[in-house]
N, C-alpha and C. Protein backbone atom coordinates (compact mmCIF):
# COMPACT_ATOMS: atom_id res chain seq x y z
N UNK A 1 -9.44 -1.86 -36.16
CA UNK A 1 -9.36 -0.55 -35.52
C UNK A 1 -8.80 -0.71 -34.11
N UNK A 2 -7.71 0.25 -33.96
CA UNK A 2 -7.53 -0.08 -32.75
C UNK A 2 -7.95 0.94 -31.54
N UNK A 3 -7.91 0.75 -30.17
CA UNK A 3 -8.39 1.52 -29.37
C UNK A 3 -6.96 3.10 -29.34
N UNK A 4 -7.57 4.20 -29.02
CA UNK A 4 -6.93 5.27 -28.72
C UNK A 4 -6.07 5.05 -27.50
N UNK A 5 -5.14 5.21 -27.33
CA UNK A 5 -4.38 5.41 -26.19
C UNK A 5 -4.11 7.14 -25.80
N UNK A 6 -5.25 6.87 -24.36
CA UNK A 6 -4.87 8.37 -23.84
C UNK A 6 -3.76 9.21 -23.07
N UNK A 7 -3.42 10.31 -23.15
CA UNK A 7 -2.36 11.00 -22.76
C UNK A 7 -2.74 10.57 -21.14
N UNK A 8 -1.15 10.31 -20.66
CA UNK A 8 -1.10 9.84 -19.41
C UNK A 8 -1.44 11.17 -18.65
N UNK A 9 -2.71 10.84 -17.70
CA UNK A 9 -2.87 12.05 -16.47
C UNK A 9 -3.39 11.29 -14.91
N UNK A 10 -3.81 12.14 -14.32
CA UNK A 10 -4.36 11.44 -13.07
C UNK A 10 -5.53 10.04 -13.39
N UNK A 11 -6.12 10.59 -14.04
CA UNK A 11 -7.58 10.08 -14.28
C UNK A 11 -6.94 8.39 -15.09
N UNK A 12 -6.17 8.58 -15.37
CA UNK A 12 -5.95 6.92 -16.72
C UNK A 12 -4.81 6.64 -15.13
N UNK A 13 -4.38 7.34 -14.73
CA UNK A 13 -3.37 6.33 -13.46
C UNK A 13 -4.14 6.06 -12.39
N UNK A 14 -4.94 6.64 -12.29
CA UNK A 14 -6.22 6.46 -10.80
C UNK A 14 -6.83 5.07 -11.55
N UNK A 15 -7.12 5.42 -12.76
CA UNK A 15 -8.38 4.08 -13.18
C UNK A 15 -7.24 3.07 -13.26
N UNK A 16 -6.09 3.18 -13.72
CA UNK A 16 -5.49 1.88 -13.69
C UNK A 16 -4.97 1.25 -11.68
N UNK A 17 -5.20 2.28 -11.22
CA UNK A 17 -4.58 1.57 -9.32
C UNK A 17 -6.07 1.11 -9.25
N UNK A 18 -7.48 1.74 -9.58
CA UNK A 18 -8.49 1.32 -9.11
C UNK A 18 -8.62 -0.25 -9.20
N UNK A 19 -8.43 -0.22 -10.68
CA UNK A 19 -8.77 -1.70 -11.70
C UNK A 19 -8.25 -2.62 -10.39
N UNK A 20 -6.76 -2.12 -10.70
CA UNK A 20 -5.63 -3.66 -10.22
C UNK A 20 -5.97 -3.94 -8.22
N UNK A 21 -6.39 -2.40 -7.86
CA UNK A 21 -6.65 -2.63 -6.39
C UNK A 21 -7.93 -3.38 -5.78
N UNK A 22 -9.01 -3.34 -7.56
CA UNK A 22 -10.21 -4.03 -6.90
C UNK A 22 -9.71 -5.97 -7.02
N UNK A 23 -8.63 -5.92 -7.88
CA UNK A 23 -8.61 -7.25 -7.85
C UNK A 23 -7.74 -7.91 -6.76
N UNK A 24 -7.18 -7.04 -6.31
CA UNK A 24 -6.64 -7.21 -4.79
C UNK A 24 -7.55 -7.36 -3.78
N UNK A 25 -8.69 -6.27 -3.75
CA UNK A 25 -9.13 -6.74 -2.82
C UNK A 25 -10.30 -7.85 -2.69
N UNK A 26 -10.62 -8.17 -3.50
CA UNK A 26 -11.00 -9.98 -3.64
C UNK A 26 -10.59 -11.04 -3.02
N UNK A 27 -9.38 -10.71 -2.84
CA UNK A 27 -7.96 -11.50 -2.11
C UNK A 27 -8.38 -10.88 -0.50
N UNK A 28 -8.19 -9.65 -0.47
CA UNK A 28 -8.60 -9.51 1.05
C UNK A 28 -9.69 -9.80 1.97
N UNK A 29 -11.01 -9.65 0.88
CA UNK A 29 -12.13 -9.81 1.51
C UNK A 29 -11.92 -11.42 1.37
N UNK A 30 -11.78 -12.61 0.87
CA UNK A 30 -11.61 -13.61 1.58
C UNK A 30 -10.93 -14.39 2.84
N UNK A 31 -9.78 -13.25 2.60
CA UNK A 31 -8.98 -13.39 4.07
C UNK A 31 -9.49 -12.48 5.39
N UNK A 32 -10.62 -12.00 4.96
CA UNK A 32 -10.97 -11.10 5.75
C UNK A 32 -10.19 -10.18 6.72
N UNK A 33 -9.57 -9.36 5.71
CA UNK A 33 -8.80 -8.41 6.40
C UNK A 33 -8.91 -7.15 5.28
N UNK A 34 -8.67 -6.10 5.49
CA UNK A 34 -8.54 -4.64 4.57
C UNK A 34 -7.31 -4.24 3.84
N UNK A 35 -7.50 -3.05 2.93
CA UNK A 35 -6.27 -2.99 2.41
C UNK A 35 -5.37 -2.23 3.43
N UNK A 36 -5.93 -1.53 4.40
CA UNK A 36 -5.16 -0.91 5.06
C UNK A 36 -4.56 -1.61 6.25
N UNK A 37 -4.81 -3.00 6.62
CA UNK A 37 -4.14 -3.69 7.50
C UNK A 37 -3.12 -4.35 6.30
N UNK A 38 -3.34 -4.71 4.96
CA UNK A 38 -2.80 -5.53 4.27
C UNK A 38 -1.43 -4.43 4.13
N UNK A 39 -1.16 -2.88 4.23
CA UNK A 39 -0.20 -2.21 3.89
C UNK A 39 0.63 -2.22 4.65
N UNK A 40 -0.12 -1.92 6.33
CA UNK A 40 0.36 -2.29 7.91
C UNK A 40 1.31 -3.49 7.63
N UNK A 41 0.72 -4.72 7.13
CA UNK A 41 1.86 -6.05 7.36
C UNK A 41 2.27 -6.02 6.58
N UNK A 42 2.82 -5.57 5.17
CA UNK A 42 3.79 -5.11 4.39
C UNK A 42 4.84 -4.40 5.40
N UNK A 43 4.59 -3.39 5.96
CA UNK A 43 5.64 -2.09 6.39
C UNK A 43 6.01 -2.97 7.41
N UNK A 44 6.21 -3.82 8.50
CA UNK A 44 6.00 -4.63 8.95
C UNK A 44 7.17 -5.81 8.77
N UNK A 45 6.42 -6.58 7.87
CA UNK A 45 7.52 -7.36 7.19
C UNK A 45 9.01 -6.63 6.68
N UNK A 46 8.76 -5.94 5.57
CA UNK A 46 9.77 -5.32 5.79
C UNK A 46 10.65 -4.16 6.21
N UNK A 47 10.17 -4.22 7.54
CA UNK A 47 11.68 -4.11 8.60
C UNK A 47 11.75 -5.29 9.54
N UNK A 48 11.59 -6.61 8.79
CA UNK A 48 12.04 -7.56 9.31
C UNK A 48 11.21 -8.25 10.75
N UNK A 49 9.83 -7.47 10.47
CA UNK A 49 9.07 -8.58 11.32
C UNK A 49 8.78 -7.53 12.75
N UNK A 50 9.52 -6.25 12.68
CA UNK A 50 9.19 -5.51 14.14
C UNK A 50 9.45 -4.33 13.96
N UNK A 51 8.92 -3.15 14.44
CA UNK A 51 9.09 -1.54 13.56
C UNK A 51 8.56 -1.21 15.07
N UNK A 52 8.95 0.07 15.23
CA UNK A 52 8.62 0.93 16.09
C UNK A 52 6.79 1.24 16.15
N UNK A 53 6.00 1.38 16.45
CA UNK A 53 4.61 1.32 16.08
C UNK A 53 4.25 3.29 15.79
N UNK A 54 4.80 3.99 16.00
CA UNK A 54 5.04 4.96 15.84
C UNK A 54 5.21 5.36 14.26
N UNK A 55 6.54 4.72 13.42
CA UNK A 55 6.83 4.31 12.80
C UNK A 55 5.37 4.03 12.04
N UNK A 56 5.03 2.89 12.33
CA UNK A 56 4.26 2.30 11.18
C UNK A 56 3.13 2.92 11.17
N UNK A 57 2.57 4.01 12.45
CA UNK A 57 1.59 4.98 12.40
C UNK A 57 2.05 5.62 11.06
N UNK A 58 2.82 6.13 10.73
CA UNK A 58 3.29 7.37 10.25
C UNK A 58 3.73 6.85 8.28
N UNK A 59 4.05 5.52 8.50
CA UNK A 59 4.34 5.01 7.10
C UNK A 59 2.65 4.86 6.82
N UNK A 60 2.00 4.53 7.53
CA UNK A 60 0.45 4.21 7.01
C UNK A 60 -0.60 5.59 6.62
N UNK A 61 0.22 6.96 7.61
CA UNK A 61 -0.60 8.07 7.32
C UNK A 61 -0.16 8.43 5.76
N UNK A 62 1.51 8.42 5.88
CA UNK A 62 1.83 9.40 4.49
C UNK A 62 1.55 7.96 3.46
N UNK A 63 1.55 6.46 3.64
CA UNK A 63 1.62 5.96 2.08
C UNK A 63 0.08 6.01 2.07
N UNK A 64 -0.93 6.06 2.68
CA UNK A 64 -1.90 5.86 2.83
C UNK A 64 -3.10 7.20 2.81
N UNK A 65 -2.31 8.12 2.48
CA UNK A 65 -2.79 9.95 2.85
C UNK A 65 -3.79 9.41 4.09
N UNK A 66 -4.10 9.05 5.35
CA UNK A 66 -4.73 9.04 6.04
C UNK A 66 -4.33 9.81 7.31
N UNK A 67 -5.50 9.78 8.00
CA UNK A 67 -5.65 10.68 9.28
C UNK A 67 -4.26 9.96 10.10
N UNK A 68 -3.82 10.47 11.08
CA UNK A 68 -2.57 9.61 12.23
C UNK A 68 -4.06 8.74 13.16
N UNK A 69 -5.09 8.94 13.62
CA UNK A 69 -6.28 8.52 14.00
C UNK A 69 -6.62 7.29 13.61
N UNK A 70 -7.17 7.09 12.12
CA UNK A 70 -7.22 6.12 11.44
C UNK A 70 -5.84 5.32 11.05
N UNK A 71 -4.50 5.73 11.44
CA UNK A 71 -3.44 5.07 11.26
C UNK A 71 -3.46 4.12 12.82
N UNK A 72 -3.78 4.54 13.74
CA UNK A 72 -4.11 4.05 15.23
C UNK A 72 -5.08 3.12 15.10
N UNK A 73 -6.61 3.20 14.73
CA UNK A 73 -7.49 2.48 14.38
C UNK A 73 -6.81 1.42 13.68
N UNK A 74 -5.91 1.50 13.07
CA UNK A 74 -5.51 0.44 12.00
C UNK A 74 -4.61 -1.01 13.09
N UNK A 75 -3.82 0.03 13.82
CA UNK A 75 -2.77 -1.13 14.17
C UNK A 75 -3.64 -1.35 15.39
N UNK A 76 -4.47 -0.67 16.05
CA UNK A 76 -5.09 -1.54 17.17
C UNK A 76 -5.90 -2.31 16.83
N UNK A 77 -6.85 -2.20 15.68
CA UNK A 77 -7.66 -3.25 15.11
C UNK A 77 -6.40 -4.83 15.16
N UNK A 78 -5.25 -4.38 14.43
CA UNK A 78 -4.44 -5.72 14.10
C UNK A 78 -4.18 -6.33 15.62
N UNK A 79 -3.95 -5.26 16.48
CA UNK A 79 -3.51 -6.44 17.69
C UNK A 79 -4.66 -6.72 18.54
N UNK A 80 -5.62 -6.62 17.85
CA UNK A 80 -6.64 -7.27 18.88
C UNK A 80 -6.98 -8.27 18.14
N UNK A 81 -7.12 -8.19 16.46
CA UNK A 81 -6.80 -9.75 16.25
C UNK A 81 -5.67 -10.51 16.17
N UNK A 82 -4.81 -10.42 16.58
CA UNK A 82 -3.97 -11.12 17.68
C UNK A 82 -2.77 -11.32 15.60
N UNK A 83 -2.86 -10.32 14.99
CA UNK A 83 -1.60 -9.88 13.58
C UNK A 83 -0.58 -9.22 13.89
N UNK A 84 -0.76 -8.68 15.10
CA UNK A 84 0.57 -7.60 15.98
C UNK A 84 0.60 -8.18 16.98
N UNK A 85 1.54 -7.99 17.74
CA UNK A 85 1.90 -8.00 18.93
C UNK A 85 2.94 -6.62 19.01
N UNK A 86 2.51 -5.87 20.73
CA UNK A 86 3.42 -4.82 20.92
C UNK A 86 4.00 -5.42 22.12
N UNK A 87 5.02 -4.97 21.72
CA UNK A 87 6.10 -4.69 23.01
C UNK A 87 6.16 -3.76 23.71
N UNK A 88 6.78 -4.06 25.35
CA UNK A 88 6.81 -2.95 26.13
C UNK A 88 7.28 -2.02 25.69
N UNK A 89 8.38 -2.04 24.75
CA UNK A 89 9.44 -0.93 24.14
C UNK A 89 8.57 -0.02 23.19
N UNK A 90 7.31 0.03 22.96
CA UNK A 90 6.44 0.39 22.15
C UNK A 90 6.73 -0.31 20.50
N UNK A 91 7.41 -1.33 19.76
CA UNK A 91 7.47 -1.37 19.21
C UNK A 91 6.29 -2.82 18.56
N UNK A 92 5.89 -2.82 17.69
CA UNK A 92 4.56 -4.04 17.21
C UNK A 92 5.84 -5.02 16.37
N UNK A 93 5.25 -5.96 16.66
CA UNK A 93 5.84 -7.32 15.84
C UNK A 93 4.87 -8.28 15.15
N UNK A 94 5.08 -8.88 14.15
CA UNK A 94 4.38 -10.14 13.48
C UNK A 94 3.89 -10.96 14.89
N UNK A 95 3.03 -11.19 14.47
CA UNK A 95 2.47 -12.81 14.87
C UNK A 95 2.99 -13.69 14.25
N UNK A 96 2.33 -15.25 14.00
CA UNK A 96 2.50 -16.01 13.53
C UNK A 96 1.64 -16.15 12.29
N UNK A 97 0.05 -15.84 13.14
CA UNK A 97 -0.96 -15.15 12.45
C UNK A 97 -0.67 -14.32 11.77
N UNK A 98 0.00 -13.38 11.69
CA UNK A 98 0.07 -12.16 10.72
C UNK A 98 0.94 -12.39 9.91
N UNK A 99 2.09 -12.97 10.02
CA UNK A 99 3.30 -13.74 8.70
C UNK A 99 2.60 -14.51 7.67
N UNK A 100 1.73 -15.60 8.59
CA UNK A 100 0.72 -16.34 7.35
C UNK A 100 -0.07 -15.44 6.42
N UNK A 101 -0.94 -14.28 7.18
CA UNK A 101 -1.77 -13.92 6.31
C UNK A 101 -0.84 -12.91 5.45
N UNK A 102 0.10 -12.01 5.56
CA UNK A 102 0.84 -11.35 5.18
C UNK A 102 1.44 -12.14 3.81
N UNK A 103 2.01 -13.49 4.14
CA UNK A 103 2.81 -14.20 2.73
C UNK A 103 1.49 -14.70 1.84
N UNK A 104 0.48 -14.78 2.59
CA UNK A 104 -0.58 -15.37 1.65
C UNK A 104 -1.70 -14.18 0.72
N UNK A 105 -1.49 -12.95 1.16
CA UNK A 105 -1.25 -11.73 0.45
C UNK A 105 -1.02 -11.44 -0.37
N UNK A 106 0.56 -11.47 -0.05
CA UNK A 106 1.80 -11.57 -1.01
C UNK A 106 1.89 -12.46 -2.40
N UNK A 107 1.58 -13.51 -2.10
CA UNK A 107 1.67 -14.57 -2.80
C UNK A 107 0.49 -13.98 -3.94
N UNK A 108 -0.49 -14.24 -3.23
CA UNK A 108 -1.85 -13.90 -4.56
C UNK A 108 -1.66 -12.45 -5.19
N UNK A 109 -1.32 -10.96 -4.43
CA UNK A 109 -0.24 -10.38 -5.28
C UNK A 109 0.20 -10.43 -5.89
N UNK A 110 0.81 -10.86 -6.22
CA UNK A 110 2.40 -11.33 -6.74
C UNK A 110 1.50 -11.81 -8.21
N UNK A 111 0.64 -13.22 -7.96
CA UNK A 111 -0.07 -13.86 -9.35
C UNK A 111 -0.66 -12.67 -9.77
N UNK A 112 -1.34 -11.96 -8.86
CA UNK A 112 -2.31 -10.84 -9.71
C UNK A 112 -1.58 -10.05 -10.69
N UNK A 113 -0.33 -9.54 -9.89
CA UNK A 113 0.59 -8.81 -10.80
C UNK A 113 1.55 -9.55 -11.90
N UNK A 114 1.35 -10.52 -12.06
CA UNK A 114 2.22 -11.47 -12.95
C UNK A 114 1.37 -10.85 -13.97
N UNK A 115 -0.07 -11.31 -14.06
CA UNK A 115 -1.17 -11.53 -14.80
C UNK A 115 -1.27 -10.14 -15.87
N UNK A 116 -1.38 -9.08 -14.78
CA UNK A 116 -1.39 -7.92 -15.09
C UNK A 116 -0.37 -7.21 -15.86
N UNK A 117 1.19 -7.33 -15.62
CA UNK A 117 1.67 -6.98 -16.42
C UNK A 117 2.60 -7.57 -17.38
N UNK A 118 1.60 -8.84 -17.54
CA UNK A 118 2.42 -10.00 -18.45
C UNK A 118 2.58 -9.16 -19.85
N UNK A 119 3.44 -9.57 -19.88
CA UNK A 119 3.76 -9.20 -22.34
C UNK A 119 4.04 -7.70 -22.12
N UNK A 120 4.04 -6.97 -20.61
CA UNK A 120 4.55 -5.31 -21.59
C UNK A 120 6.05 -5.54 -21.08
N UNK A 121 7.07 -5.14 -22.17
CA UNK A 121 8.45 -4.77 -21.86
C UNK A 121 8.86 -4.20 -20.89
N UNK A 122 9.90 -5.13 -20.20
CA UNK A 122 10.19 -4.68 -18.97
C UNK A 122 11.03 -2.49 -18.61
N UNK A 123 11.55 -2.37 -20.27
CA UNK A 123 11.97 -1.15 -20.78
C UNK A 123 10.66 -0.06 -19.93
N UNK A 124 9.69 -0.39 -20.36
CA UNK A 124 8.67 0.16 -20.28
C UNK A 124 8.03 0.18 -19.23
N UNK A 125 7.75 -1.03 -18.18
CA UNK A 125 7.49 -1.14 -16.67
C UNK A 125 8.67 -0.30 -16.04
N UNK A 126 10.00 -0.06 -16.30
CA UNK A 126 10.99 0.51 -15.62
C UNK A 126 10.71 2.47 -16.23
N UNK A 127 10.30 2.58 -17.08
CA UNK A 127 10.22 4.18 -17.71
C UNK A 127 8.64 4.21 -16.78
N UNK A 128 8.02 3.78 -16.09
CA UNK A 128 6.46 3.78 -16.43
C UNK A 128 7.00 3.89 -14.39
N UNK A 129 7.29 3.00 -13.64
CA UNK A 129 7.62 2.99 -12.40
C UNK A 129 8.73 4.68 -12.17
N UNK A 130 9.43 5.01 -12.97
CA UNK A 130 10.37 5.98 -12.93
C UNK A 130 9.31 7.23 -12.68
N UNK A 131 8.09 7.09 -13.90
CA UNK A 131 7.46 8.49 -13.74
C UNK A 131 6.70 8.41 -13.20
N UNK A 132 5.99 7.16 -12.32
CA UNK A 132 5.44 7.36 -11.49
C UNK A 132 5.74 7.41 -10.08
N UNK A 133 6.95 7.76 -9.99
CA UNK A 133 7.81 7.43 -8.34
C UNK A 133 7.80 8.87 -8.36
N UNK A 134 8.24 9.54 -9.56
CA UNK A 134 8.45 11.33 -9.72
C UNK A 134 6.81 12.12 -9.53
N UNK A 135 5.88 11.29 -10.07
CA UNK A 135 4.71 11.95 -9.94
C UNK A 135 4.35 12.18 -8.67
N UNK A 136 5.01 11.02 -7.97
CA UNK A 136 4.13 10.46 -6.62
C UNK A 136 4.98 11.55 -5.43
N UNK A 137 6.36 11.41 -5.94
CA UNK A 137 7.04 12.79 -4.93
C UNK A 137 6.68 13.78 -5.22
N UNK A 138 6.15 14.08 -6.49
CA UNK A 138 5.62 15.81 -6.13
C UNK A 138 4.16 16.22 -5.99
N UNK A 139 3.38 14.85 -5.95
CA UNK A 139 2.32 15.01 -4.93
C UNK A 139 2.26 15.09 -3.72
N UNK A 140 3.25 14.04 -3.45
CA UNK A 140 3.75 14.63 -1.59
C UNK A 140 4.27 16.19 -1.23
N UNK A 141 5.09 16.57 -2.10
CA UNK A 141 5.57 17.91 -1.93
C UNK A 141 4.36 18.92 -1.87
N UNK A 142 3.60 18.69 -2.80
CA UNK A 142 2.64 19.43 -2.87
C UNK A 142 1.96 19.06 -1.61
N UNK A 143 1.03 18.29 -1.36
CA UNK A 143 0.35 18.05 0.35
C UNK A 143 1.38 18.87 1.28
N UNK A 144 2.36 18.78 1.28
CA UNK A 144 3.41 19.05 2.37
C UNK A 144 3.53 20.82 2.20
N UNK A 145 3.26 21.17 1.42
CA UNK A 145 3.30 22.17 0.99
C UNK A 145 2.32 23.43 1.87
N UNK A 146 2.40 24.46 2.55
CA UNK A 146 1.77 24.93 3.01
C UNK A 146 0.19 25.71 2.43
N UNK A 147 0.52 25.80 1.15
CA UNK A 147 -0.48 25.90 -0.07
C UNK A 147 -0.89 27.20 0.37
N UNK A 148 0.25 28.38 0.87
CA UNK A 148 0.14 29.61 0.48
C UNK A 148 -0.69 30.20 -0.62
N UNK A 149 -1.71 30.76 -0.75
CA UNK A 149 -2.49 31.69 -1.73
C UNK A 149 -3.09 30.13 -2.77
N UNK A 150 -3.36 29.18 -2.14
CA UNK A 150 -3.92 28.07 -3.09
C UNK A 150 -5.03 27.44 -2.19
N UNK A 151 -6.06 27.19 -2.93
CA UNK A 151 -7.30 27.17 -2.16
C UNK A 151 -7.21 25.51 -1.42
């Protein structure tokens, strides 16, 4: 007998980011850092190691639906443990510290996600990333949305 496969909705895509994010953060809590500094040195890395801090306020509110507050909390937490550095120009840069923990992240990432989506067709990771890039923009639209006559 095999198991039912349910119609794709929020609830089967939430439980599947939950699953794969708790096994991420296993990885973080040993490095002792969060997922929300771990997204910070992603955005970070790539733009090549230095971003406007403004900038990475603002990539951390919208990828992160968080407050601009808690996007602040985030990067000053990092440069006081010495994962940022800002510049006079207002812009934050890697550490040395923060490249290490950032690739060592990455790296166990990377295995987690090997693991995870070993044996399904890549046909299918590419149809499956497609509708969820479309889902994910018109949840933004919607937030962005003034939500005229919607509670």
């Amino acid at each position: 007998m095999t198991t039912p496969v349910p119609p794709v909705n929020g609830q089967v895509i939430g439980l599947a980011h939950y699953a794969s994010r708790a096994a991420l953060e296993r990885v973080l809590a040993r490095s002792g850092t969060t997922f929300n500094r771990s997204v910070a040195l992603r955005a970070v890395s790539d733009n090549g190691g230095t971003v406007e801090r403004a900038r990475l306020e603002g990539r951390l509110t919208g990828a992160l639906k968080i407050e601009e507050a808690a996007a602040r909390r985030t990067v000053d937490e990092m440069t006081a443990l010495k994962l940022l550095e800002e510049t006079p120009s207002g812009q934050v840069s890697l550490t040395e510290g923060g490249r290490e923990l950032f690739e060592s992240i990455r790296t166990a990432g990377n295995e987690i996600a090997a693991r995870l989506y070993a044996d399904i067709p890549a046909k299918d990771l590419a149809t499956a990333g497609r509708v969820l890039t479309l889902v994910t923009e018109r949840a933004d639209a919607e937030l962005a949305d003034s939500g005229a006559g919607r509670p």
